[in-house]
Every structure is written in structure tokens, then in C-alpha cells.
N, C-alpha and C. Protein backbone atom coordinates (compact mmCIF):
# COMPACT_ATOMS: atom_id res chain seq x y z
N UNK A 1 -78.47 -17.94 -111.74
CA UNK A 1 -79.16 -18.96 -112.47
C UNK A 1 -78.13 -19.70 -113.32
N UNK A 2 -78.42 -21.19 -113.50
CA UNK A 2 -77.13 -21.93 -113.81
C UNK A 2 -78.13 -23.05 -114.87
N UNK A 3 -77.77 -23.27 -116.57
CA UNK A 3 -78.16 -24.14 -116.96
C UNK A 3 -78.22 -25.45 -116.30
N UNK A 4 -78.57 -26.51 -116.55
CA UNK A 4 -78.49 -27.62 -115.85
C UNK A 4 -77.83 -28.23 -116.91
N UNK A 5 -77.41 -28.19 -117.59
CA UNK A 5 -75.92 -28.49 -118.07
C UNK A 5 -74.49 -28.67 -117.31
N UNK A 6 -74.96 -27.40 -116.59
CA UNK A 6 -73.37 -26.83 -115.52
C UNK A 6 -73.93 -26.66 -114.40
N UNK A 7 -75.18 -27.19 -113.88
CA UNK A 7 -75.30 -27.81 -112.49
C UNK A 7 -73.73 -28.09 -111.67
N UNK A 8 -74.00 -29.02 -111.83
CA UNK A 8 -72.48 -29.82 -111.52
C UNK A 8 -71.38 -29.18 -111.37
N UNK A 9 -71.44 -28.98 -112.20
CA UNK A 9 -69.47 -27.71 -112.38
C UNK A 9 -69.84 -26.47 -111.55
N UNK A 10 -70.91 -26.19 -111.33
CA UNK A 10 -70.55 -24.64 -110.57
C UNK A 10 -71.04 -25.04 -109.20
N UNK A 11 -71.44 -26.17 -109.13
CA UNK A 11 -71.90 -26.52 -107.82
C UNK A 11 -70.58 -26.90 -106.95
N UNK A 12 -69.83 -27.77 -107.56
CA UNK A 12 -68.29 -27.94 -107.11
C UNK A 12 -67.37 -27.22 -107.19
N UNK A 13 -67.55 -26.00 -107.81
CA UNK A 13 -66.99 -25.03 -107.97
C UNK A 13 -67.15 -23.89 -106.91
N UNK A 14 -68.11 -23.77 -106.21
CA UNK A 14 -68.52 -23.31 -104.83
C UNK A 14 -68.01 -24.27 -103.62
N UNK A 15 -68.52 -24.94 -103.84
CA UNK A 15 -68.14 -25.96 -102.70
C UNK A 15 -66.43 -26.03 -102.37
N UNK A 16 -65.76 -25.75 -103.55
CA UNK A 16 -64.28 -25.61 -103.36
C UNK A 16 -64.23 -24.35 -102.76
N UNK A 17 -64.89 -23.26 -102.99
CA UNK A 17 -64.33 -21.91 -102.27
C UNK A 17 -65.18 -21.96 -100.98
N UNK A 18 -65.57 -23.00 -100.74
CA UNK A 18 -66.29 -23.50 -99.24
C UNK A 18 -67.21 -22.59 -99.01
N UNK A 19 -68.36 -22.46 -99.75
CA UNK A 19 -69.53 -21.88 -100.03
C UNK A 19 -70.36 -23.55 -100.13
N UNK A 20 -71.88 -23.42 -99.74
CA UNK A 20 -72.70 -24.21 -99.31
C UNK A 20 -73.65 -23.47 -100.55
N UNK A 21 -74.15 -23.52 -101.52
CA UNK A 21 -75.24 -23.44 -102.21
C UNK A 21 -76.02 -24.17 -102.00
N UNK A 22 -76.98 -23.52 -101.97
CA UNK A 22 -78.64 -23.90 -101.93
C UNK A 22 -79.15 -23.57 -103.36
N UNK A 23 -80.15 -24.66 -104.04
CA UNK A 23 -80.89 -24.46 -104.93
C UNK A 23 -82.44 -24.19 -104.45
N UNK A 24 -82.91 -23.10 -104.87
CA UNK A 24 -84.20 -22.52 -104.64
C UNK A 24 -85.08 -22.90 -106.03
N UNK A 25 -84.70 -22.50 -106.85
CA UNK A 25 -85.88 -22.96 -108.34
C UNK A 25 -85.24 -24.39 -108.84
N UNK A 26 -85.37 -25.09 -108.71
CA UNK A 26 -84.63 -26.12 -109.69
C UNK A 26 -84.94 -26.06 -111.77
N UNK A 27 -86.14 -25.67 -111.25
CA UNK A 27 -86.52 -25.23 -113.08
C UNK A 27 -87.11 -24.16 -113.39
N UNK A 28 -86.54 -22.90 -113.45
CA UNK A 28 -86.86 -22.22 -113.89
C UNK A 28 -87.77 -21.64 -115.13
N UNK A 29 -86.98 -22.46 -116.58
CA UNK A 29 -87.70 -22.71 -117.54
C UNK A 29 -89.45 -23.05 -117.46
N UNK A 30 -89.84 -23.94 -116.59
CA UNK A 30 -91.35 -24.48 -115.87
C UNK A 30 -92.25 -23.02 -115.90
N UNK A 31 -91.44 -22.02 -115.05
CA UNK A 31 -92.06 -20.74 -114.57
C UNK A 31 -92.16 -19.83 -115.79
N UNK A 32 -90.59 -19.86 -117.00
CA UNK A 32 -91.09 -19.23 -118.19
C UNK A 32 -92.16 -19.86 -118.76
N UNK A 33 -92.37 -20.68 -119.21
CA UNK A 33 -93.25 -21.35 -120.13
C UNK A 33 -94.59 -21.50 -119.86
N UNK A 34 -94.60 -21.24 -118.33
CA UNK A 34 -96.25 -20.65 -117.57
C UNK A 34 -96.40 -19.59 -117.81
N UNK A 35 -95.54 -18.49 -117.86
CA UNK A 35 -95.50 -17.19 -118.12
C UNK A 35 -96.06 -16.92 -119.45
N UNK A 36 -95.52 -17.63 -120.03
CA UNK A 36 -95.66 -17.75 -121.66
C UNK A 36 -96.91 -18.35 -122.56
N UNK A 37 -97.65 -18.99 -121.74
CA UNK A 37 -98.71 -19.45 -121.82
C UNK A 37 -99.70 -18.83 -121.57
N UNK A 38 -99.50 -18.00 -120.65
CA UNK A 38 -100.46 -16.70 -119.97
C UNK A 38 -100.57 -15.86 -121.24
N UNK A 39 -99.17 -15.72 -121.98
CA UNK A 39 -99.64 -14.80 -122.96
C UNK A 39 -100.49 -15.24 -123.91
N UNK A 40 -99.65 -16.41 -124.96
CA UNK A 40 -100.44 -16.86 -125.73
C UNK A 40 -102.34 -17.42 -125.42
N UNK A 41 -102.36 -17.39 -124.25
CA UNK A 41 -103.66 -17.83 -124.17
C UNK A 41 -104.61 -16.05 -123.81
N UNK A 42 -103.74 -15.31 -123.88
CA UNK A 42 -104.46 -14.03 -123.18
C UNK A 42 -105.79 -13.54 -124.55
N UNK A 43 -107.12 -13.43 -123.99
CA UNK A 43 -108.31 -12.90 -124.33
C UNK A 43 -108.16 -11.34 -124.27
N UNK A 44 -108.69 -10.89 -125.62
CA UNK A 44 -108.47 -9.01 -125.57
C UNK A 44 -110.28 -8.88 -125.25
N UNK A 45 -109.97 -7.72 -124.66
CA UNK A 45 -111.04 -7.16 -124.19
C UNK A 45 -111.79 -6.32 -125.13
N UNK A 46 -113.26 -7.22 -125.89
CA UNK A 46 -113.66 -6.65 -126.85
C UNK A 46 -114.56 -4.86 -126.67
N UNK A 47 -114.50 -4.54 -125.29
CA UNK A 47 -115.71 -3.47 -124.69
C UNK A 47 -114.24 -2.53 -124.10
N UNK A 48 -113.33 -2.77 -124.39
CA UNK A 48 -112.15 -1.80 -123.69
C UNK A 48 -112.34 -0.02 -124.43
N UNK A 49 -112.73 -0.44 -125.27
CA UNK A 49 -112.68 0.89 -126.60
C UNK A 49 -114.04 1.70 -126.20
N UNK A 50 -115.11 1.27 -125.59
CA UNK A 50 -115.63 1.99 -124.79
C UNK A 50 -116.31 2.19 -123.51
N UNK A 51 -115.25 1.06 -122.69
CA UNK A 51 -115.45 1.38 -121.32
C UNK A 51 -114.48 0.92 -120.45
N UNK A 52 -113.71 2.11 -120.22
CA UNK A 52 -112.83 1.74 -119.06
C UNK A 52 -112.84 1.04 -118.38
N UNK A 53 -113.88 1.18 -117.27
CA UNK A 53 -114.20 0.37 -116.29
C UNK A 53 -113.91 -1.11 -116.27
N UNK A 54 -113.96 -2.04 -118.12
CA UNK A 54 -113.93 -3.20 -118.17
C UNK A 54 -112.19 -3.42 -118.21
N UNK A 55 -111.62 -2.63 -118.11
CA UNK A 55 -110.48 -2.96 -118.31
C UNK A 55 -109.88 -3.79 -116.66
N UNK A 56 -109.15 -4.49 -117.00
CA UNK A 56 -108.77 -5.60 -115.91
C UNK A 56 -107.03 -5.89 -115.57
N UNK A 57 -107.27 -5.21 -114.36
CA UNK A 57 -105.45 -4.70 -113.87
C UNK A 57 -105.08 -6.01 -113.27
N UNK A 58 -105.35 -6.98 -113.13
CA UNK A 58 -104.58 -8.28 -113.00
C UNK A 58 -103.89 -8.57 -114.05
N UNK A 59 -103.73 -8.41 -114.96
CA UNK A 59 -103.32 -8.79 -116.24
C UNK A 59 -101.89 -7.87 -117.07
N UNK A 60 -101.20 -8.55 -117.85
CA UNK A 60 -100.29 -7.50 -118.35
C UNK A 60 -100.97 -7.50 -119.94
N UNK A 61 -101.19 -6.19 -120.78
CA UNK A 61 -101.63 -5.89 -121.63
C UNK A 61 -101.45 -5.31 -122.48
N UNK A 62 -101.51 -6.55 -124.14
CA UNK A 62 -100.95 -5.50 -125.07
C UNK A 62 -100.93 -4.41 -125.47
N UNK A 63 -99.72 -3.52 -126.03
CA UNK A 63 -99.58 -1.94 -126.06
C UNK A 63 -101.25 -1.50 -126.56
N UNK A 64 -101.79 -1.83 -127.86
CA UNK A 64 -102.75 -1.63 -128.46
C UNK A 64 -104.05 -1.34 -127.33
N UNK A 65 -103.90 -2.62 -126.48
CA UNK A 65 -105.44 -2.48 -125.24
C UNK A 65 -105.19 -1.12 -124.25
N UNK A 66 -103.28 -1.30 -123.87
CA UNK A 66 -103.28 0.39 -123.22
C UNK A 66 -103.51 1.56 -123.86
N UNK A 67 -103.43 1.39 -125.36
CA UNK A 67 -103.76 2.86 -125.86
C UNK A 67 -105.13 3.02 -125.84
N UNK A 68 -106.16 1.84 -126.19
CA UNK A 68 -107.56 1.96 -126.27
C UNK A 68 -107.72 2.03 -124.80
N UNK A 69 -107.59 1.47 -123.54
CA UNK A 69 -107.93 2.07 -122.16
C UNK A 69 -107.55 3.65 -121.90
N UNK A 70 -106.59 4.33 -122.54
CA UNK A 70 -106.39 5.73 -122.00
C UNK A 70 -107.36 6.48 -123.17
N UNK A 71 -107.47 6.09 -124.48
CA UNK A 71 -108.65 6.75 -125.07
C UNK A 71 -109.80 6.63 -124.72
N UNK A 72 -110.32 5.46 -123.85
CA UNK A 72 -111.45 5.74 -123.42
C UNK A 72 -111.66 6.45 -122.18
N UNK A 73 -110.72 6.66 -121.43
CA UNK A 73 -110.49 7.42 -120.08
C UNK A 73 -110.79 8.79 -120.22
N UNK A 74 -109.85 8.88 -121.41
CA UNK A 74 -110.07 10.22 -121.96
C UNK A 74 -111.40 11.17 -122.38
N UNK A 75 -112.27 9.57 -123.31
CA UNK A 75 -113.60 10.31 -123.72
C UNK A 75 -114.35 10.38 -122.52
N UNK A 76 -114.41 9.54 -121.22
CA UNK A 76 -115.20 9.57 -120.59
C UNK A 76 -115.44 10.68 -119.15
N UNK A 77 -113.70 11.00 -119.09
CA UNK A 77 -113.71 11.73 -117.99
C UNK A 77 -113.35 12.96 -119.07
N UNK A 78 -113.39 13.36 -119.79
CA UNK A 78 -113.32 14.40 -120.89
C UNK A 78 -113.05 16.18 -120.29
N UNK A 79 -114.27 16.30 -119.34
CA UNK A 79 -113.72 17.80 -118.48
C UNK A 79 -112.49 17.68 -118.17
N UNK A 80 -111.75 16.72 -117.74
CA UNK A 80 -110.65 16.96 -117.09
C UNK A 80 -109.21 15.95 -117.58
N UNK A 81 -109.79 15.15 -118.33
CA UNK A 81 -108.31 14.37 -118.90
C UNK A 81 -108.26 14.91 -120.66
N UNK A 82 -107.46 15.07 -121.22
CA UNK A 82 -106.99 14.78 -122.23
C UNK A 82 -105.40 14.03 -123.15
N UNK A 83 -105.75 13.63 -124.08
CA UNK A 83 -104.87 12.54 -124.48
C UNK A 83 -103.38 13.09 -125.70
N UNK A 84 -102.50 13.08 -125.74
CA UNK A 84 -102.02 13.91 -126.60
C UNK A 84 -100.73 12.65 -127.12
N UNK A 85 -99.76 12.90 -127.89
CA UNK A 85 -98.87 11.74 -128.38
C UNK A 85 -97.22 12.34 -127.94
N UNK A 86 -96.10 11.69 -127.64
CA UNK A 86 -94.91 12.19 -127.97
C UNK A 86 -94.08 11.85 -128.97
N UNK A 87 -94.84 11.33 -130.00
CA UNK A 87 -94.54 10.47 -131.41
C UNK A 87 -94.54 9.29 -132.18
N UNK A 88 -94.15 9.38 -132.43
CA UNK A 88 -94.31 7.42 -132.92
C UNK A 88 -92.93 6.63 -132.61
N UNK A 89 -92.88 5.47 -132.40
CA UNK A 89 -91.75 4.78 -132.05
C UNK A 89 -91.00 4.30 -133.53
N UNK A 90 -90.22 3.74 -133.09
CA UNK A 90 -89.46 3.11 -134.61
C UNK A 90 -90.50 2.19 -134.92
N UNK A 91 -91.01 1.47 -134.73
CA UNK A 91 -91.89 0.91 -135.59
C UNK A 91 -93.11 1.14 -135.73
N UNK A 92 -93.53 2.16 -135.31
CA UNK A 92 -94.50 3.29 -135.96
C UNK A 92 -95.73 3.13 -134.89
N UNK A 93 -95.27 2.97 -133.73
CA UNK A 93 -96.73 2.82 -132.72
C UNK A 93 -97.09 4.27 -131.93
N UNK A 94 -98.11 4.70 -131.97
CA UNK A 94 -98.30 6.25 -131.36
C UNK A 94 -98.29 5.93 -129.66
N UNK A 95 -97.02 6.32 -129.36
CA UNK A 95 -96.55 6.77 -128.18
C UNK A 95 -97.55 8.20 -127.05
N UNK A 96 -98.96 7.69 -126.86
CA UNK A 96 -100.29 8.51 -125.95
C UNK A 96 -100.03 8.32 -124.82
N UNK A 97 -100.14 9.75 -124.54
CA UNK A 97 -100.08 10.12 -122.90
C UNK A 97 -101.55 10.46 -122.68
N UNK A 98 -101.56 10.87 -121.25
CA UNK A 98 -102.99 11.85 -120.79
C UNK A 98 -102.28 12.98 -119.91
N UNK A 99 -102.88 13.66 -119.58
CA UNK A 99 -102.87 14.89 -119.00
C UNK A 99 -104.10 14.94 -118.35
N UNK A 100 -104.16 15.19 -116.79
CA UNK A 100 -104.96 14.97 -115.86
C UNK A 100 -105.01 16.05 -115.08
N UNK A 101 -106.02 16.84 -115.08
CA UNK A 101 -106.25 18.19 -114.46
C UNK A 101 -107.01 19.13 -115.33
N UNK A 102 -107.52 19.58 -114.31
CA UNK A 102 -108.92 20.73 -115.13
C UNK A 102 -108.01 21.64 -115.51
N UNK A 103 -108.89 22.68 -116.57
CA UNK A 103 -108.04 23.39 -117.47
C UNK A 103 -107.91 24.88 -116.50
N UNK A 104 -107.43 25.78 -116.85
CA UNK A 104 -106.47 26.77 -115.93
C UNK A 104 -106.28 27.91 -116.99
N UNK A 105 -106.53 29.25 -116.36
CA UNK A 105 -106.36 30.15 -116.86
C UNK A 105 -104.85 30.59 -116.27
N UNK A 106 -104.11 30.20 -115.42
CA UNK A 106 -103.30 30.60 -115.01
C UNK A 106 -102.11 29.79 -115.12
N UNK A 107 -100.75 29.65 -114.99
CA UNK A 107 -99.90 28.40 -115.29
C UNK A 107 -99.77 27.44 -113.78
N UNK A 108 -99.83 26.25 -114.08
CA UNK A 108 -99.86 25.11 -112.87
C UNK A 108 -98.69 24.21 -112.95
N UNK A 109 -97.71 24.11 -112.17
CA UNK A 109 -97.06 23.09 -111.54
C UNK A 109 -97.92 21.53 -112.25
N UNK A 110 -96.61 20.85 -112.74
CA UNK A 110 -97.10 19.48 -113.03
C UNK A 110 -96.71 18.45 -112.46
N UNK A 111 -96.90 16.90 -112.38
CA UNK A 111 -96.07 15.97 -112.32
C UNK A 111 -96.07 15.11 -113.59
N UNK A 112 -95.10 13.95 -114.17
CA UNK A 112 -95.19 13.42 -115.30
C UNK A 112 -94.52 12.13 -114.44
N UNK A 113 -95.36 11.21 -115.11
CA UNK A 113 -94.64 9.75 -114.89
C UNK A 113 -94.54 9.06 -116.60
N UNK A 114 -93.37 8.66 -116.12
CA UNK A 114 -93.25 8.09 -117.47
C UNK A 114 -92.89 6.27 -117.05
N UNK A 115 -93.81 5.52 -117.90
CA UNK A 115 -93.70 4.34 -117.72
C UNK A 115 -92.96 3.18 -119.30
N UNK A 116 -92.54 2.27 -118.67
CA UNK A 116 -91.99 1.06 -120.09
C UNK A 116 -91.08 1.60 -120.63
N UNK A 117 -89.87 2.22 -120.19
CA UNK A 117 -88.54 2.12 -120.61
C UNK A 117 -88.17 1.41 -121.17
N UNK A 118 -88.03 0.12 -120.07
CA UNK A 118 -87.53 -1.21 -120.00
C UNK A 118 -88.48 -1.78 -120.75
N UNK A 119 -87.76 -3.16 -121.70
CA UNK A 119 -89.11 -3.99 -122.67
C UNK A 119 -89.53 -4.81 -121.68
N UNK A 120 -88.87 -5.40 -120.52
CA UNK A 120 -89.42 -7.11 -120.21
C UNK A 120 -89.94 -6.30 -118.37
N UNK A 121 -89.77 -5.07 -117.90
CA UNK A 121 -90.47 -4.66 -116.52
C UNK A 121 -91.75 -4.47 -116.87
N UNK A 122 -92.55 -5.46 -117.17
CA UNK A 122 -94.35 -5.46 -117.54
C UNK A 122 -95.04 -4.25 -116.54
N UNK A 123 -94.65 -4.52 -115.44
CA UNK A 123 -94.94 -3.99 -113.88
C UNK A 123 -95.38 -2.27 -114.39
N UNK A 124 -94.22 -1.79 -114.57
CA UNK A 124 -94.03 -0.49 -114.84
C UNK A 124 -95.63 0.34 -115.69
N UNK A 125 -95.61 -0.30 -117.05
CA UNK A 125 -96.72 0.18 -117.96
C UNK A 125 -97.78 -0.05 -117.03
N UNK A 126 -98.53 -1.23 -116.41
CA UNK A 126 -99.48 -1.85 -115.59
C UNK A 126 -99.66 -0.62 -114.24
N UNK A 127 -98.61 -0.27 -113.63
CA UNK A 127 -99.04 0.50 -112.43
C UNK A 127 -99.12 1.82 -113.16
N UNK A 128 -98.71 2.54 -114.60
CA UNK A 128 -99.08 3.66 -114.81
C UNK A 128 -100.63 3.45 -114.88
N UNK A 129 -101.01 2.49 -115.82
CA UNK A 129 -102.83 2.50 -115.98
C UNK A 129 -103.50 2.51 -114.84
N UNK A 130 -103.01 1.61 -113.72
CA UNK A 130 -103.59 1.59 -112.41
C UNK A 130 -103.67 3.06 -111.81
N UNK A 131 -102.78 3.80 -111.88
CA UNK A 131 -102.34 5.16 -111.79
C UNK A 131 -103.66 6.02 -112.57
N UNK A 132 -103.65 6.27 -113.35
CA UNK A 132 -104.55 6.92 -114.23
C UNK A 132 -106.20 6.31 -114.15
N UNK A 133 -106.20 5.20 -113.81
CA UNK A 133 -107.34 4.71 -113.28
C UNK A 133 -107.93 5.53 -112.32
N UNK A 134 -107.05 5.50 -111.15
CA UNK A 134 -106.82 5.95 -109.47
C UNK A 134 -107.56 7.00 -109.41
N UNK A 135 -106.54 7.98 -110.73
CA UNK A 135 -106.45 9.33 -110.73
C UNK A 135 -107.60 9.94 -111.59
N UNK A 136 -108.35 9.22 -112.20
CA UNK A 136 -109.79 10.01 -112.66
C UNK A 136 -110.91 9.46 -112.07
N UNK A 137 -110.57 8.00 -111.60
CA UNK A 137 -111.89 8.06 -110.21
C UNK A 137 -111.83 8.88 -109.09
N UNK A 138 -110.61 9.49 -108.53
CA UNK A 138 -110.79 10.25 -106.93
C UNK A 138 -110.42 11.04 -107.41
N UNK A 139 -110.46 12.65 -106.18
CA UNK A 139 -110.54 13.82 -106.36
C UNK A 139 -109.79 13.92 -105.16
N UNK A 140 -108.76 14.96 -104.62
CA UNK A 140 -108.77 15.42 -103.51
C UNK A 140 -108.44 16.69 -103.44
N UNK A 141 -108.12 17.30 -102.18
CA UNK A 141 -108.11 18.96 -102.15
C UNK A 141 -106.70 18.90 -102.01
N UNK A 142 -105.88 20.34 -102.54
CA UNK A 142 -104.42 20.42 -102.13
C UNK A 142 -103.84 20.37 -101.08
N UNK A 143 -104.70 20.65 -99.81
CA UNK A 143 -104.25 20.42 -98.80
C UNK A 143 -103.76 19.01 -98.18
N UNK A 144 -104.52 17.83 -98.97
CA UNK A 144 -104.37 16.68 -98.54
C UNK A 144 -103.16 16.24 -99.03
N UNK A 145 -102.88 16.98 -100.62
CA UNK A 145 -101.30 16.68 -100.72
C UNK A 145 -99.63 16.07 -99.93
N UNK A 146 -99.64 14.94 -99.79
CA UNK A 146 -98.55 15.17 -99.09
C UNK A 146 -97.16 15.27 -99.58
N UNK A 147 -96.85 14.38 -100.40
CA UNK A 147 -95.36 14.96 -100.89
C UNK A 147 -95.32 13.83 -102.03
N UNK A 148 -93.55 13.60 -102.69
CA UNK A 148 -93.99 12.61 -103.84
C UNK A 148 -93.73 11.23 -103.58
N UNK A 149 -93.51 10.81 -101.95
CA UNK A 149 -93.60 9.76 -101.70
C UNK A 149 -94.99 8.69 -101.96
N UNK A 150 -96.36 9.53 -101.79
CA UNK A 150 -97.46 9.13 -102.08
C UNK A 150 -97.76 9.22 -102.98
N UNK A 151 -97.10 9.77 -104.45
CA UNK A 151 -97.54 10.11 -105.30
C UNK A 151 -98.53 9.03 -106.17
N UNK A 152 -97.87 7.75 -106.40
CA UNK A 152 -98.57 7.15 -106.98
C UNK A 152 -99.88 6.23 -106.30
N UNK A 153 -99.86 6.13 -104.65
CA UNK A 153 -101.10 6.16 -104.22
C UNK A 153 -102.11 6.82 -104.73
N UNK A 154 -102.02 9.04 -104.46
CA UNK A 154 -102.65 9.34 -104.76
C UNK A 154 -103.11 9.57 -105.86
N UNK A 155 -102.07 9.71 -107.10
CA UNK A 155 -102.92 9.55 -108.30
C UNK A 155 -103.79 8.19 -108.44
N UNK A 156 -103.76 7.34 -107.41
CA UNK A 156 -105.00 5.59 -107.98
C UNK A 156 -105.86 6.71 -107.44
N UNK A 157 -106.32 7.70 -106.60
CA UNK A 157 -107.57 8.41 -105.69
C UNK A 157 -107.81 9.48 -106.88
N UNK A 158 -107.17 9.81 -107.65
CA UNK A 158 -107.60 11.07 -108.22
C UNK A 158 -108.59 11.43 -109.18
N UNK A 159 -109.26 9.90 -110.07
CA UNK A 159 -110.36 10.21 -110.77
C UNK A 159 -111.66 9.85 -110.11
N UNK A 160 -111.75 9.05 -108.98
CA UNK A 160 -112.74 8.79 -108.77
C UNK A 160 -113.22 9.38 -107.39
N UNK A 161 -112.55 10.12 -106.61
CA UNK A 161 -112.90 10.66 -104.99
C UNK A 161 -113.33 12.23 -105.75
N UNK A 162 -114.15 12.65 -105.43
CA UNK A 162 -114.14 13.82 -105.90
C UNK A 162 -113.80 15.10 -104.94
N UNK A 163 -113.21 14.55 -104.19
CA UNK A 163 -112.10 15.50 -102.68
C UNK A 163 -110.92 15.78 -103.49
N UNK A 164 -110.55 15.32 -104.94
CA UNK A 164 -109.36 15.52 -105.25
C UNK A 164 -109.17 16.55 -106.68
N UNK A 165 -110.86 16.94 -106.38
CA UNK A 165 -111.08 18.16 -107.55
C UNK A 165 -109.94 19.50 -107.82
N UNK A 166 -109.97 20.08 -105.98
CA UNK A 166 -109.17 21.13 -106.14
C UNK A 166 -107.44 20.83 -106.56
N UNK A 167 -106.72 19.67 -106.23
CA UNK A 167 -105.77 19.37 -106.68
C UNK A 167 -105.52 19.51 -108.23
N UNK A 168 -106.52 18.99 -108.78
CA UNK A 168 -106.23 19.19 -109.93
C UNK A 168 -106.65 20.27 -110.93
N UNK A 169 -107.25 20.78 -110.11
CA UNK A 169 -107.10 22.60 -110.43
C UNK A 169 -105.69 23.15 -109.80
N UNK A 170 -105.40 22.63 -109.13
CA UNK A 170 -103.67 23.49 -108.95
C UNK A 170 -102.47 22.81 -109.92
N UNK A 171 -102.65 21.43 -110.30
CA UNK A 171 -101.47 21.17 -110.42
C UNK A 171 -102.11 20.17 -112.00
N UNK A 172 -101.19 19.70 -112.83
CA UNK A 172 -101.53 18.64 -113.97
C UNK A 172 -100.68 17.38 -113.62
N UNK A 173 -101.30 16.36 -114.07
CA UNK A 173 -100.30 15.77 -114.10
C UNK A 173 -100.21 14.77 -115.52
N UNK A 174 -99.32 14.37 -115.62
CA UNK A 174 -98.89 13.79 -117.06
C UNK A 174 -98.81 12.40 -116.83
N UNK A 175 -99.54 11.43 -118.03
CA UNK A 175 -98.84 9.83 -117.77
C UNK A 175 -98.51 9.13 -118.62
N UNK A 176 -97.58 8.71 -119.05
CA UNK A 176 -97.03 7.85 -120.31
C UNK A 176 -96.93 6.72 -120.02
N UNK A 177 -97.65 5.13 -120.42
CA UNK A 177 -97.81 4.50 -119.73
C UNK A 177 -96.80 3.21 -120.42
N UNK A 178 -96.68 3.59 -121.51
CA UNK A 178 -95.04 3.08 -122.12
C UNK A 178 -94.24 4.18 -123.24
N UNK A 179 -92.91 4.12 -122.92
CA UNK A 179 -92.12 5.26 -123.54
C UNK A 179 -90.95 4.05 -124.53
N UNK A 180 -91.71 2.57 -124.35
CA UNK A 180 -90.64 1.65 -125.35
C UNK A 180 -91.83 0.87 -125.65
N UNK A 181 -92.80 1.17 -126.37
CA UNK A 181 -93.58 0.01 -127.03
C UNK A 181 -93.13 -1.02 -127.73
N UNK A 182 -92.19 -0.88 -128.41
CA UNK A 182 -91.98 -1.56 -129.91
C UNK A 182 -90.92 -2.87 -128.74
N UNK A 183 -90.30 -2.32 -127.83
CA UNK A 183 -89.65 -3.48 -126.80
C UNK A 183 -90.40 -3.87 -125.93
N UNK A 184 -91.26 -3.59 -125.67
CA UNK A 184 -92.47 -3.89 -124.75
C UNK A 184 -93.30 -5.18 -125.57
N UNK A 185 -93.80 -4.87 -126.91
CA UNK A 185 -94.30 -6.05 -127.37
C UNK A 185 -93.53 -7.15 -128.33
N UNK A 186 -92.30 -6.56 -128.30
CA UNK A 186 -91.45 -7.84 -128.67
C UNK A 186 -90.99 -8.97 -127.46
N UNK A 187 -91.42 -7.71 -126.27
CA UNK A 187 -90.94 -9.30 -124.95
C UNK A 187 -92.23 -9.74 -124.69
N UNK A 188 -93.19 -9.53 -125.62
CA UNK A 188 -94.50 -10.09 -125.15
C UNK A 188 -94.83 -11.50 -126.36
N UNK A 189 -94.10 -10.92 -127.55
CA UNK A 189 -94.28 -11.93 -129.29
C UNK A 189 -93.68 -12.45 -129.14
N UNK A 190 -91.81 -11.84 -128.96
CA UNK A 190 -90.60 -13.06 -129.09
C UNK A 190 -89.92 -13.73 -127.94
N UNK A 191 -89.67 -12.64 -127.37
CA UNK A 191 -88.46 -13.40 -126.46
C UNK A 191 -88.75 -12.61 -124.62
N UNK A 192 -89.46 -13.17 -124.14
CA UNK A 192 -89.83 -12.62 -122.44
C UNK A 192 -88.49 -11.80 -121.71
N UNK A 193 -87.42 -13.27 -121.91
CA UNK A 193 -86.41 -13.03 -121.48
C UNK A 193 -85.47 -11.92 -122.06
């Protein structure tokens, strides 16, 4: 990506090392500022706090709406999810996971995904919820297990199929659906880029 300032100069600057550039976006900026508009115009979901279901995975969503979608996941599928914290971030946001699997008298094998490292990979936080969605609508049996290539298929099957009961009597699994809030909603307030 090349300001259009220095269009010119790096364009002839290729062309001397006898390279042929092609321009594909001519304005990039166009595509931030749509981006950016999406946010500022984004509507919070006043029924998120008690019903999952309304929550809406087209969308990227502030940290606050993902913590109220996994608390309500939590109250609703309650036998089998619960919600717990791994602390607060530097600027003091409670960092909630879930834990997905019926409870066990015996010790179980887990999996953990951890999502939002990165502040500006939106993607990441978005497919954990989709994930945890998945995974308290379907159910399946261990046998259907296949390995951790499917993993995040099958956790979208795991809360709502109820074939995916016995799985989660064998195994837990863990989901953090951002592990960098405080950079997560600063590329959402200040700066995308």
C-alpha cells in the first residue's frame, strides 16, 4: 500500500527494476471510512442481557455486548456451561471465559480456545462467540469426535444437537473470546488501523 503522495515515485521506481505494477484498490482510505462508519453507526442490542439467541454474528461487537452474550449463555444453558474470569485487563475490563461440559466426578481432558490477542483481527473474538453459540446448541457423542482439525466446526454443533451430550461428559472445553480487550476496543474508538 502506497500513499498517493508517492504514487508516482514508487510506481517508477518498479518500472525501473522492470516490474509491471498493477493497482488493485486505488483508495483504500474509501474502504476505511466505510469500515468506520459501520462502527460509529453500530446499534447495541438492548435484549442481549437476556437472550442469546438475539445476539447477531454478522456483526463485530463491542467487548461489553460479548461479555453480556456469554453471561447469558451461561444463565440459560446453566446445566452445562459456566462462566468464570482470568482477571481484569489494564484497564480494568473482566477478562470471562465459559467452560462447556457437564460436570464430572472424575477428571476430563479439555480443549481451550483463546480468542483477541491481536487488537485490530475482529474475526478472531467473532468466531469464538460463533463457537460457543455452536457449542451449546448441539450435542454429539465421542465417537463422532474427529480430531482438532474440526474442532471449531464442532464446537458451532455442541450446544444445540443434543448427539453431542456424551462429548461433553468426556471432555470440557474452555472459551475466551478476547484475551486483549482494552486493544480490541481501542481499534474499535481510536484507530482501526
Amino acid at each position: 500500500m502506497v500513499s498517493p503522495e508517492k504514487r508516482e515515485e514508487v510506481i517508477a521506481y518498479l518500472k525501473k527494476g522492470k516490474m509491471n505494477p498493477i493497482i488493485k484498490i486505488a483508495d483504500v482510505g474509501k474502504y476505511v471510512a466505510a469500515d468506520k462508519a459501520g462502527i460509529d453507526g453500530y446499534e447495541p442490542n438492548p435484549n442481549l442481557a437476556t437472550d442469546p439467541d438475539s445476539f447477531d454474528f454478522s456483526k463485530f461487537h463491542p467487548f461489553s455486548e460479548m461479555m453480556a452474550y456469554i453471561e447469558a449463555v451461561a444463565a440459560k444453558y446453566s446445566s452445562f456451561v459456566s462462566i468464570a474470569s482470568l482477571g481484569k485487563s489494564l484497564e480494568g475490563r473482566d477478562m470471562k471465559y465459559l467452560k462447556i461440559g457437564y460436570p464430572s466426578k472424575s477428571k476430563k481432558n479439555a480443549l481451550f480456545i483463546d480468542a483477541g490477542m491481536t487488537a485490530r483481527e475482529w474475526i478472531g473474538p467473532a468466531t469464538a462467540l460463533y463457537t460457543i453459540n455452536q457449542v451449546c446448541l448441539y450435542r454429539m457423542t465421542a465417537r463422532e469426535w474427529i480430531g482438532p482439525a474440526t474442532a471449531l466446526y464442532t464446537i458451532n454443533q455442541f450446544v444445540t444437537n443434543s448427539s453431542y451430550t456424551d462429548l461433553l461428559k468426556a471432555i470440557d472445553i474452555y472459551i475466551a473470546p478476547s484475551i486483549n480487550p482494552d486493544g480490541y476496543e481501542y481499534s474499535r474508538s481510536k484507530d482501526r488501523m
